[in-house]
C-alpha atoms as a PDB file:
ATOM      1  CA  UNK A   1      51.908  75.697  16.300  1.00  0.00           C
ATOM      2  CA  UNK A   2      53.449  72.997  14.009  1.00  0.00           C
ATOM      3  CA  UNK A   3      56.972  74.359  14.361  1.00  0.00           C
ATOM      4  CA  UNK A   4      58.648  74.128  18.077  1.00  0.00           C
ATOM      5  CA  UNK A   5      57.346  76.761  20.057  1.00  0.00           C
ATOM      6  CA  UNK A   6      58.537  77.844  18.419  1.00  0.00           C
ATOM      7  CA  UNK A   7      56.607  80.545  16.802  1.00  0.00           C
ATOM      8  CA  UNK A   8      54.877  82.109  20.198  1.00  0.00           C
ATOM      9  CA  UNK A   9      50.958  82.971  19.293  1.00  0.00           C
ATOM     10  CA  UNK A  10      50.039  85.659  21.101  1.00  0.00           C
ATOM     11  CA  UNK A  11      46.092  86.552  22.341  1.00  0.00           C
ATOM     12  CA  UNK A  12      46.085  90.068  20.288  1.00  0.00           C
ATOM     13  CA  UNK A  13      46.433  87.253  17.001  1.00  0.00           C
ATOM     14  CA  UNK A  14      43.078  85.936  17.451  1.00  0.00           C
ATOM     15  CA  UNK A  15      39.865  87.386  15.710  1.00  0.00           C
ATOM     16  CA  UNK A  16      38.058  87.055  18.962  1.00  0.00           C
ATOM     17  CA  UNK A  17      34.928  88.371  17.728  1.00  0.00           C
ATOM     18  CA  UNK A  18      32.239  86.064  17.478  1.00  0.00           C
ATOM     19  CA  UNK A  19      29.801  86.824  20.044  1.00  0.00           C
ATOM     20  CA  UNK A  20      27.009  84.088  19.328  1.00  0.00           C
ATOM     21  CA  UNK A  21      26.234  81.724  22.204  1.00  0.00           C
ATOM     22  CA  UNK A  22      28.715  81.451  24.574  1.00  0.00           C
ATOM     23  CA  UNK A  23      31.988  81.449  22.684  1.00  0.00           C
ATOM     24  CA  UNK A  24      36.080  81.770  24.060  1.00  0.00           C
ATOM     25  CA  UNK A  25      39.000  81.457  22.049  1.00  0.00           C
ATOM     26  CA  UNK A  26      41.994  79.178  23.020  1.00  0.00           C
ATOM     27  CA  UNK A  27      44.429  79.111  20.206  1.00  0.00           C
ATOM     28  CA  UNK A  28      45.325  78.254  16.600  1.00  0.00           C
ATOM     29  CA  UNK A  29      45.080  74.429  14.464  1.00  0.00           C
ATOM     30  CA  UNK A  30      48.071  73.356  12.473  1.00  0.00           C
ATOM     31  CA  UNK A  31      46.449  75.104   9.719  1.00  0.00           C
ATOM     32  CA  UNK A  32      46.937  78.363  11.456  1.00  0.00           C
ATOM     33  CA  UNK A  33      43.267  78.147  11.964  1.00  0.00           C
ATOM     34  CA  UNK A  34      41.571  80.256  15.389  1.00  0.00           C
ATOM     35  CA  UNK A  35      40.094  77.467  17.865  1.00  0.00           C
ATOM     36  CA  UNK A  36      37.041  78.687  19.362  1.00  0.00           C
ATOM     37  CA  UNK A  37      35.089  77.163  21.827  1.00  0.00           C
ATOM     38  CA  UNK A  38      31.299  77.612  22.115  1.00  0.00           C
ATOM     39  CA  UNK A  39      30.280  76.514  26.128  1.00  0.00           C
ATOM     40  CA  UNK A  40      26.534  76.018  24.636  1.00  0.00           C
ATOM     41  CA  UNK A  41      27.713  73.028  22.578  1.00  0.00           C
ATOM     42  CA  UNK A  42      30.741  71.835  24.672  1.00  0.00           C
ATOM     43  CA  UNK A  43      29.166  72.872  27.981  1.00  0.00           C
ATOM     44  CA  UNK A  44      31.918  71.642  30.219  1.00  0.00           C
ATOM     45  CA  UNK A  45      35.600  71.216  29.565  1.00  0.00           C
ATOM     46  CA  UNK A  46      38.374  69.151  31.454  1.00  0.00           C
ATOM     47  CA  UNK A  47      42.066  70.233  31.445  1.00  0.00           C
ATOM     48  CA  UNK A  48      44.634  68.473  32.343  1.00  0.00           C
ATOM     49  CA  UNK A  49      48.909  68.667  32.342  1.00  0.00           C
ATOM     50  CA  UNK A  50      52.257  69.005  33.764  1.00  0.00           C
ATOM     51  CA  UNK A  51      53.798  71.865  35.172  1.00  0.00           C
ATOM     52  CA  UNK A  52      55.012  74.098  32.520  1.00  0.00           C
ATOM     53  CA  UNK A  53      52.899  72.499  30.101  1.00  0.00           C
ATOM     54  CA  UNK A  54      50.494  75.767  29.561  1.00  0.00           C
ATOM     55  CA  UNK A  55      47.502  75.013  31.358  1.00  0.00           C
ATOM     56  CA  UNK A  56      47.566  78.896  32.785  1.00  0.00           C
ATOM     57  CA  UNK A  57      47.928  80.135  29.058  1.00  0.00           C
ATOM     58  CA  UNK A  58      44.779  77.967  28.273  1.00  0.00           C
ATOM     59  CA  UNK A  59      42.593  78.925  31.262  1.00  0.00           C
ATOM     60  CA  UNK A  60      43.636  82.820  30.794  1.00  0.00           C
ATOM     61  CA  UNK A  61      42.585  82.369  26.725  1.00  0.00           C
ATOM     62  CA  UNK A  62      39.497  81.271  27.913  1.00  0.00           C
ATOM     63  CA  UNK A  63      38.552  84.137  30.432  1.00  0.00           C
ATOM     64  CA  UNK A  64      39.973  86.742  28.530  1.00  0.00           C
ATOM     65  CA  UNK A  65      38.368  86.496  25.637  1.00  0.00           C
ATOM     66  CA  UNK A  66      34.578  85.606  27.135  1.00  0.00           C
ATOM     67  CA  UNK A  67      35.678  88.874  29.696  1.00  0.00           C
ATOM     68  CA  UNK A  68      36.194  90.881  26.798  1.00  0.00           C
ATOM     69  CA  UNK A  69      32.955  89.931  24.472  1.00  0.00           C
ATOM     70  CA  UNK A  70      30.240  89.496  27.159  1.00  0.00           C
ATOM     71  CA  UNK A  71      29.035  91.684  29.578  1.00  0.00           C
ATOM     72  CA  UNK A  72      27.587  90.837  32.906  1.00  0.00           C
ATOM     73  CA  UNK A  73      24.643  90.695  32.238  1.00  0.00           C
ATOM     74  CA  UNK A  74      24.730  87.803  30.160  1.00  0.00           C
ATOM     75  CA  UNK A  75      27.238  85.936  31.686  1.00  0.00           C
ATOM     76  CA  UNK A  76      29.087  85.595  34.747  1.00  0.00           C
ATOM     77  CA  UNK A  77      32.368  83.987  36.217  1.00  0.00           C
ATOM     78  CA  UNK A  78      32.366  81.708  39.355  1.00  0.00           C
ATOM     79  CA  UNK A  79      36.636  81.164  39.965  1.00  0.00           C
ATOM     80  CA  UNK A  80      38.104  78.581  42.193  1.00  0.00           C
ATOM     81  CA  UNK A  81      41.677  79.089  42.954  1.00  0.00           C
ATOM     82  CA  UNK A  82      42.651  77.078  46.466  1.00  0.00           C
ATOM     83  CA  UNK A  83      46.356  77.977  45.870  1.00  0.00           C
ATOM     84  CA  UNK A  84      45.840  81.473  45.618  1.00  0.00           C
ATOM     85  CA  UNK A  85      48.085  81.850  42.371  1.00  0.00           C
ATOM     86  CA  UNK A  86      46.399  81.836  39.619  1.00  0.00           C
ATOM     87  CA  UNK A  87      43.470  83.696  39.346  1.00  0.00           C
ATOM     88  CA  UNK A  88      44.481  87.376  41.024  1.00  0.00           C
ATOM     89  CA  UNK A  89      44.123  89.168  37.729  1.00  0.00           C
ATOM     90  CA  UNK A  90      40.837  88.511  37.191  1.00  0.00           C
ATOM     91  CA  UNK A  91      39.880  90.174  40.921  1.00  0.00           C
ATOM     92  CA  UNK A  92      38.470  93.150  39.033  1.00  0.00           C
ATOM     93  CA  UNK A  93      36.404  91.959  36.688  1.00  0.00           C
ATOM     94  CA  UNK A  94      32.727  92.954  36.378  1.00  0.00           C
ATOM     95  CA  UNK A  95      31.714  89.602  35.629  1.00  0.00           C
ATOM     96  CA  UNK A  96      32.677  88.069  38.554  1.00  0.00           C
ATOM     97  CA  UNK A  97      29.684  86.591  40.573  1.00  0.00           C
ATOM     98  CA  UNK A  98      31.411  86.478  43.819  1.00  0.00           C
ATOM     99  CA  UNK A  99      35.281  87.439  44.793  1.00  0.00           C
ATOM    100  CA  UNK A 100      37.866  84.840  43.713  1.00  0.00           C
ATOM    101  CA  UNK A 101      37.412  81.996  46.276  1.00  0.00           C
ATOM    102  CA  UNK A 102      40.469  80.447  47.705  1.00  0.00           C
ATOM    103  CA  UNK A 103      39.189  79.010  50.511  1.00  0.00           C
ATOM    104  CA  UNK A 104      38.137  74.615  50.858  1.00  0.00           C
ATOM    105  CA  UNK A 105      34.690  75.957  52.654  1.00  0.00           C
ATOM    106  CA  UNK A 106      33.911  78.845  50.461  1.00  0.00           C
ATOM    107  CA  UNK A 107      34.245  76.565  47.611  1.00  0.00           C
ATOM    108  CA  UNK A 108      31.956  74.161  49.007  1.00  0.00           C
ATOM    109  CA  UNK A 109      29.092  76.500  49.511  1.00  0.00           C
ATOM    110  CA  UNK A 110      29.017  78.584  46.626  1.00  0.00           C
ATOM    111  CA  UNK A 111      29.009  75.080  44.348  1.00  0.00           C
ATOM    112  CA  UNK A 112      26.212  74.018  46.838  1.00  0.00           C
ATOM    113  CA  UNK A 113      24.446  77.220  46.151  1.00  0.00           C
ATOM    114  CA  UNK A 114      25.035  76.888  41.995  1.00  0.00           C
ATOM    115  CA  UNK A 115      23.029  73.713  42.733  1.00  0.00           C
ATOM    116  CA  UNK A 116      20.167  75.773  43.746  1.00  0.00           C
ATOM    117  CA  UNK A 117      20.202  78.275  40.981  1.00  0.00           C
ATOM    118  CA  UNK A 118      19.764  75.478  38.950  1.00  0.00           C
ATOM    119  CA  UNK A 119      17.602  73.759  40.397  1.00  0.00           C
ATOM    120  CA  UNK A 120      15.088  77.052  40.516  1.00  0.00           C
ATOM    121  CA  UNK A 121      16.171  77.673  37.084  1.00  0.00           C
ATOM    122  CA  UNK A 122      14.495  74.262  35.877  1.00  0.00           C
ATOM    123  CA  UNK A 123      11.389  75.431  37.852  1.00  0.00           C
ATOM    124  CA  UNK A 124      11.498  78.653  35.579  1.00  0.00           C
ATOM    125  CA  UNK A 125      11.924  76.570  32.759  1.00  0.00           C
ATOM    126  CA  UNK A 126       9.660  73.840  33.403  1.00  0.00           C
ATOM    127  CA  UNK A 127       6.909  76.664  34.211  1.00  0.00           C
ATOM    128  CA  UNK A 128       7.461  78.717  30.939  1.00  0.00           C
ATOM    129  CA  UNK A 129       7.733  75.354  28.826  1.00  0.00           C
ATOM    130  CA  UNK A 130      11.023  75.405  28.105  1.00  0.00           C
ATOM    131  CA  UNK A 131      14.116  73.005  27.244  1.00  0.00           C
ATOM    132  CA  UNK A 132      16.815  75.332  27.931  1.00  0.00           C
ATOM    133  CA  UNK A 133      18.056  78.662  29.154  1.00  0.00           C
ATOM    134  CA  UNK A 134      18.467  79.607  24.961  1.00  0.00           C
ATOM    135  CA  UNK A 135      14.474  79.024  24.766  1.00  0.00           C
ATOM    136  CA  UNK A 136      13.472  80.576  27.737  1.00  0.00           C
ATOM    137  CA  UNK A 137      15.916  83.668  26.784  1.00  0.00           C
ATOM    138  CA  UNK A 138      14.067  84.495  23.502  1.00  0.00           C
ATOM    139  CA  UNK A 139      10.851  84.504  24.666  1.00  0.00           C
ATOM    140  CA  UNK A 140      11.223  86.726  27.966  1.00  0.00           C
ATOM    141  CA  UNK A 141      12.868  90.020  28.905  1.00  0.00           C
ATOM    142  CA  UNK A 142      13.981  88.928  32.034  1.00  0.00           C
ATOM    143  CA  UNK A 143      16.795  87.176  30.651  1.00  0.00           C
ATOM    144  CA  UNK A 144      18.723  84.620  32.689  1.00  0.00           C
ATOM    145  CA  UNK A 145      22.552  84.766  32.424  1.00  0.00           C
ATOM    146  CA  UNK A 146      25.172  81.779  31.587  1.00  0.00           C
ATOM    147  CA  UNK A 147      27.671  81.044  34.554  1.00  0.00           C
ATOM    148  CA  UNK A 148      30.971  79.385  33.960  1.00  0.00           C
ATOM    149  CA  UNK A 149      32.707  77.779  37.027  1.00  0.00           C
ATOM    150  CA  UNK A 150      36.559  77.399  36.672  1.00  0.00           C
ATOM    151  CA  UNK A 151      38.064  75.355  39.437  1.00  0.00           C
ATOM    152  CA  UNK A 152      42.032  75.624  38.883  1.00  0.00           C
ATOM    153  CA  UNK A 153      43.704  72.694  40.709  1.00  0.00           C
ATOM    154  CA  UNK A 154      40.948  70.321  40.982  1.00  0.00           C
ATOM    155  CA  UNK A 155      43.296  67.411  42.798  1.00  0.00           C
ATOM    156  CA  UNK A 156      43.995  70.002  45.737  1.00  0.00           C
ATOM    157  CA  UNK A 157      40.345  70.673  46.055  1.00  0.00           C
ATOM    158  CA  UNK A 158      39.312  66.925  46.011  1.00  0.00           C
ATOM    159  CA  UNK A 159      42.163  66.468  48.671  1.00  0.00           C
ATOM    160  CA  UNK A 160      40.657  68.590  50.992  1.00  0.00           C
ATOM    161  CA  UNK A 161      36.992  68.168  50.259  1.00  0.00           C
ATOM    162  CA  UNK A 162      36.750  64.353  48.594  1.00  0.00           C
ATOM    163  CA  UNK A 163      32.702  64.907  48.517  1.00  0.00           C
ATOM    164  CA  UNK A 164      33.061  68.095  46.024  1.00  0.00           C
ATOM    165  CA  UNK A 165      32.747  65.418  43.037  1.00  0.00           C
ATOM    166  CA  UNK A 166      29.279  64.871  43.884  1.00  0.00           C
ATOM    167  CA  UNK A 167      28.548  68.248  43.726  1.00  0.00           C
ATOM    168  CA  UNK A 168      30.714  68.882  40.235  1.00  0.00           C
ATOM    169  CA  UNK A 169      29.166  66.060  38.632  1.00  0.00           C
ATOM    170  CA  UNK A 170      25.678  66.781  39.597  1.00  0.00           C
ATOM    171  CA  UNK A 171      26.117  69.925  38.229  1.00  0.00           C
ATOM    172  CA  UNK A 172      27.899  68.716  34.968  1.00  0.00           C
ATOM    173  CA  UNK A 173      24.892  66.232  34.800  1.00  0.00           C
ATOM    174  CA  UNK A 174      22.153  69.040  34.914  1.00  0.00           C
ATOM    175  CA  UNK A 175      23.585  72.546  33.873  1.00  0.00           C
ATOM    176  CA  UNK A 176      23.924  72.769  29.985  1.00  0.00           C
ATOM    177  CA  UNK A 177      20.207  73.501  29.716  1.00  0.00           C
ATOM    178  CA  UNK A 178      20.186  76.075  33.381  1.00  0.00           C
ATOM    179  CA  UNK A 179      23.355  77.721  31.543  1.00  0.00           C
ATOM    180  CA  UNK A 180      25.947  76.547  34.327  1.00  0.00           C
ATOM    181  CA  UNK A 181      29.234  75.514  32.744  1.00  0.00           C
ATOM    182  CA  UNK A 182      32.009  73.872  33.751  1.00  0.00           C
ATOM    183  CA  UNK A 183      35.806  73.970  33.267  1.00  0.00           C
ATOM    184  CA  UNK A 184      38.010  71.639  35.591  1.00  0.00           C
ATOM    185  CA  UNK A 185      41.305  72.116  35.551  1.00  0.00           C
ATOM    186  CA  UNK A 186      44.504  69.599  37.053  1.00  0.00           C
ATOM    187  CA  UNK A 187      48.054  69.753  37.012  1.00  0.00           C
ATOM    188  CA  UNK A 188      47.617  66.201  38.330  1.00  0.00           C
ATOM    189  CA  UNK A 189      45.649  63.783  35.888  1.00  0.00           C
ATOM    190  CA  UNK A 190      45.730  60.770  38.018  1.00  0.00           C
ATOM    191  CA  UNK A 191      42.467  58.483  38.545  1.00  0.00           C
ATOM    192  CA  UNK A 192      41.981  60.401  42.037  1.00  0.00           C
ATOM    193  CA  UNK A 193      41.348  63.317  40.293  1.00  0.00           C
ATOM    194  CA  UNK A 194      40.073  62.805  37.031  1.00  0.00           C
ATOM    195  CA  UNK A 195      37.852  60.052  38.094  1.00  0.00           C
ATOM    196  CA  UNK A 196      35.110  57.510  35.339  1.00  0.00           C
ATOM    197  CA  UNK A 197      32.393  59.607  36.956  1.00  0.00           C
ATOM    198  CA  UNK A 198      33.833  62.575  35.984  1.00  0.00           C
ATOM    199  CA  UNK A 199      34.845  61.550  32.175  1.00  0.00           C
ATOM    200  CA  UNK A 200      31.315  60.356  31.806  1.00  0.00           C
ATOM    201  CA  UNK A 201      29.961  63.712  32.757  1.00  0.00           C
ATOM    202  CA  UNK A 202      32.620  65.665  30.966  1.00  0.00           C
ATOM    203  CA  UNK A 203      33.594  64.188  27.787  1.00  0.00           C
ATOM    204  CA  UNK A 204      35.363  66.745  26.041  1.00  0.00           C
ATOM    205  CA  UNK A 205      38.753  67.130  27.089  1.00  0.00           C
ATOM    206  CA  UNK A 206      41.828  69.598  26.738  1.00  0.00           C
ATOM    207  CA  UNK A 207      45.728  67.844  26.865  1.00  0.00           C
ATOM    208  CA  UNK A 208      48.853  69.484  27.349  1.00  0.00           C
ATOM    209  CA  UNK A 209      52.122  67.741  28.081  1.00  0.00           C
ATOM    210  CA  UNK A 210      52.002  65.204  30.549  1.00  0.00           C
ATOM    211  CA  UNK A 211      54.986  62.821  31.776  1.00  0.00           C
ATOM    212  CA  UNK A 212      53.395  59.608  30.733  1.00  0.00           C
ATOM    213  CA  UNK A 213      51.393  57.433  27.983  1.00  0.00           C
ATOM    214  CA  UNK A 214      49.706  56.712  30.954  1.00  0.00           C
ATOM    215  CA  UNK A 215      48.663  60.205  31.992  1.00  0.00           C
ATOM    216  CA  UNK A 216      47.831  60.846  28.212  1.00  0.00           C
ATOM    217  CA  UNK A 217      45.267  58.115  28.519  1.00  0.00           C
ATOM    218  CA  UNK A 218      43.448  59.035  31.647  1.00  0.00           C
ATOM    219  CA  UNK A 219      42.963  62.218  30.208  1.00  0.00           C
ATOM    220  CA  UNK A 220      41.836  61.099  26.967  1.00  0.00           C
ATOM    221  CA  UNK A 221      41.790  57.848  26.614  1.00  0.00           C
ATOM    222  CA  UNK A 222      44.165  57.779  23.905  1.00  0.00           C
ATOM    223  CA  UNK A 223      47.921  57.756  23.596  1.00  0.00           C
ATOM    224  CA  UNK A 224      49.805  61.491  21.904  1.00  0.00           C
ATOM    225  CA  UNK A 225      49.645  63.989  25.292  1.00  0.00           C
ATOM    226  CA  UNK A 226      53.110  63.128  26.545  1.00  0.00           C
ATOM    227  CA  UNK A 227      54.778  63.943  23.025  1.00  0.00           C
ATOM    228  CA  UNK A 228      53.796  67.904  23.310  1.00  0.00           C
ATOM    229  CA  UNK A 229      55.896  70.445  23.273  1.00  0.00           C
ATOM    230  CA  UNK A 230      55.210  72.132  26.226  1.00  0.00           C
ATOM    231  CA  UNK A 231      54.337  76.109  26.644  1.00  0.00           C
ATOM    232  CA  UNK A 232      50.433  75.656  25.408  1.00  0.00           C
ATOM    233  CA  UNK A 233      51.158  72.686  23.159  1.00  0.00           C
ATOM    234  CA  UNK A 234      47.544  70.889  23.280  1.00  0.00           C
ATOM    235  CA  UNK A 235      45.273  68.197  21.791  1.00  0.00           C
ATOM    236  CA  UNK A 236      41.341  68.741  22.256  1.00  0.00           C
ATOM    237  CA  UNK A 237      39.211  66.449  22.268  1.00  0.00           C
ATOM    238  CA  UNK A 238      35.763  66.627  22.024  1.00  0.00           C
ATOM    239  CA  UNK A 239      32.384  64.230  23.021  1.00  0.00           C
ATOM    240  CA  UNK A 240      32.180  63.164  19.184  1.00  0.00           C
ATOM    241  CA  UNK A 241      35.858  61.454  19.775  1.00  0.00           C
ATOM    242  CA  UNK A 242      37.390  64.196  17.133  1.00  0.00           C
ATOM    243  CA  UNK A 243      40.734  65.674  18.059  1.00  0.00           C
ATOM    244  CA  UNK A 244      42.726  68.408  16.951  1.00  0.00           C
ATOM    245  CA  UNK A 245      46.113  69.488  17.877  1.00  0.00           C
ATOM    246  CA  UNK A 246      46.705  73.494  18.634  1.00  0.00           C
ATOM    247  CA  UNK A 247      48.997  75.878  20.219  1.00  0.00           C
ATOM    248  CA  UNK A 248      47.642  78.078  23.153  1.00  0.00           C
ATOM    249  CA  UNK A 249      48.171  82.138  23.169  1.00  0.00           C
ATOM    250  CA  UNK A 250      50.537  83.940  25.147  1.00  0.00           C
ATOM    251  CA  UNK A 251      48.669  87.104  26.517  1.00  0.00           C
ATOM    252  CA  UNK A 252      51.499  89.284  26.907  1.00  0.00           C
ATOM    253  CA  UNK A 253      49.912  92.551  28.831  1.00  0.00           C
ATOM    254  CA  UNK A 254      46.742  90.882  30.386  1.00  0.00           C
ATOM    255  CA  UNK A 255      45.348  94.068  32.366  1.00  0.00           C
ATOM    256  CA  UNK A 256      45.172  96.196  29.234  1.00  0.00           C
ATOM    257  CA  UNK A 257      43.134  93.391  27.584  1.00  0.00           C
ATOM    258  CA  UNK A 258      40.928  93.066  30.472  1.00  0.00           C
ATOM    259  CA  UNK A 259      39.833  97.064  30.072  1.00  0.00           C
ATOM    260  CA  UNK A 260      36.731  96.626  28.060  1.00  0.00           C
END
């Protein structure tokens, strides 16, 4: 990832075998170092960049790799693709919750409904005297699974539904300790879409390329997205402020990966 794109990191490169918590892989640090992700401390993720700029690469990382260490019983997927493009490979999966929405409406309920399961989920916890969905987990066989919502194109979704932030932030607010996650995902990083209420709820943030120092700084309030490469180039940064600089993998023959 430090030369120009140089050298192409494919998925099959990653160790992808840590199965603690809630963990997906995204790519490799300058050091040549695997970036993994664990949704139970970074519950909720924002990306954001151009077209071109990889943010496919990074969402199918992400997917893949929790697709091929959980099962669905312990955790399920919740994807949000309005322009139909993105998401189709995925349509088999076992740990789908419901079919891959594409549709404004559809969106809106089943993010409504997510809202319920958490909100009955704190009623579980609250009765068993628990903090989280971790504590309650260890205690009881009736196990509760995670959920991870991925919206892909969050400014087309806002356009046609403008109340939807509500909804996303309430649930960014409240569902680390249900186990409801977030990832948000824009090729547009304008105010409109990435708004203050949402970088308040959702702190840590994933970069690629973007067109402007201004774009760079909505998405993380900092200058450096708009000199990446391109092609998975990215800078994460996380709710402590750190940020580190890594090259998304290239998943070359996704189906064959996805039979697990």
């Amino acid at each position: 990832c430090s030369k120009s794109k140089r050298d192409i990191l494919y998925f099959e490169e990653l160790k992808n075998d840590k199965k603690d918590g809630l963990t997906a892989s995204i790519g490799k640090n300058l050091n040549n170092e695997e970036i993994q992700l664990n949704l139970l401390d970074t519950p909720h993720l924002l990306v954001a960049g151009s077209t071109g700029s990889g943010k496919s690469c990074i969402l199918n990382n992400i997917i893949t790799s929790l697709v091929r260490k959980y099962d669905e019983n312990y955790f399920r997927s919740i994807l949000i693709d309005i322009k139909q493009v993105e998401f189709s490979q995925f349509r088999n999966i076992k740990q789908l919750a419901t079919p891959i929405i594409t549709d404004t409406e559809k969106a809106i309920d089943i993010l409504n409904k997510m809202c319920q399961i958490m909100q009955n989920r704190y009623s579980i916890l609250s009765t068993n005297n628990c903090r989280n969905i971790e504590e309650y987990n260890k205690q009881t066989d009736d196990k509760l699974c995670y959920y991870l919502i991925v919206v892909d194109e969050l400014a087309d979704l806002f356009i046609q539904a403008p109340d939807i932030e509500q909804i996303l932030c309430r649930l960014a607010q409240l569902g680390r300790a249900a186990g409801i996650h977030l990832i948000l995902a824009t090729q547009r990083p304008d105010r409109e879409t990435i708004t203050g209420r949402l970088k308040v709820n959702i702190p840590s943030r994933l970069a690629l390329t973007v067109s402007s120092v201004y774009d760079s700084r909505i998405i993380l309030d900092t200058t450096g997205a708009e000199k990446l490469t391109g092609k998975g180039d990215f800078i994460l940064k996380m709710s402590n402020g750190e940020m580190t600089r890594g090259q998304g993998a290239l998943i070359k023959d996704i189906n064959k990966l996805l039979e697990v």
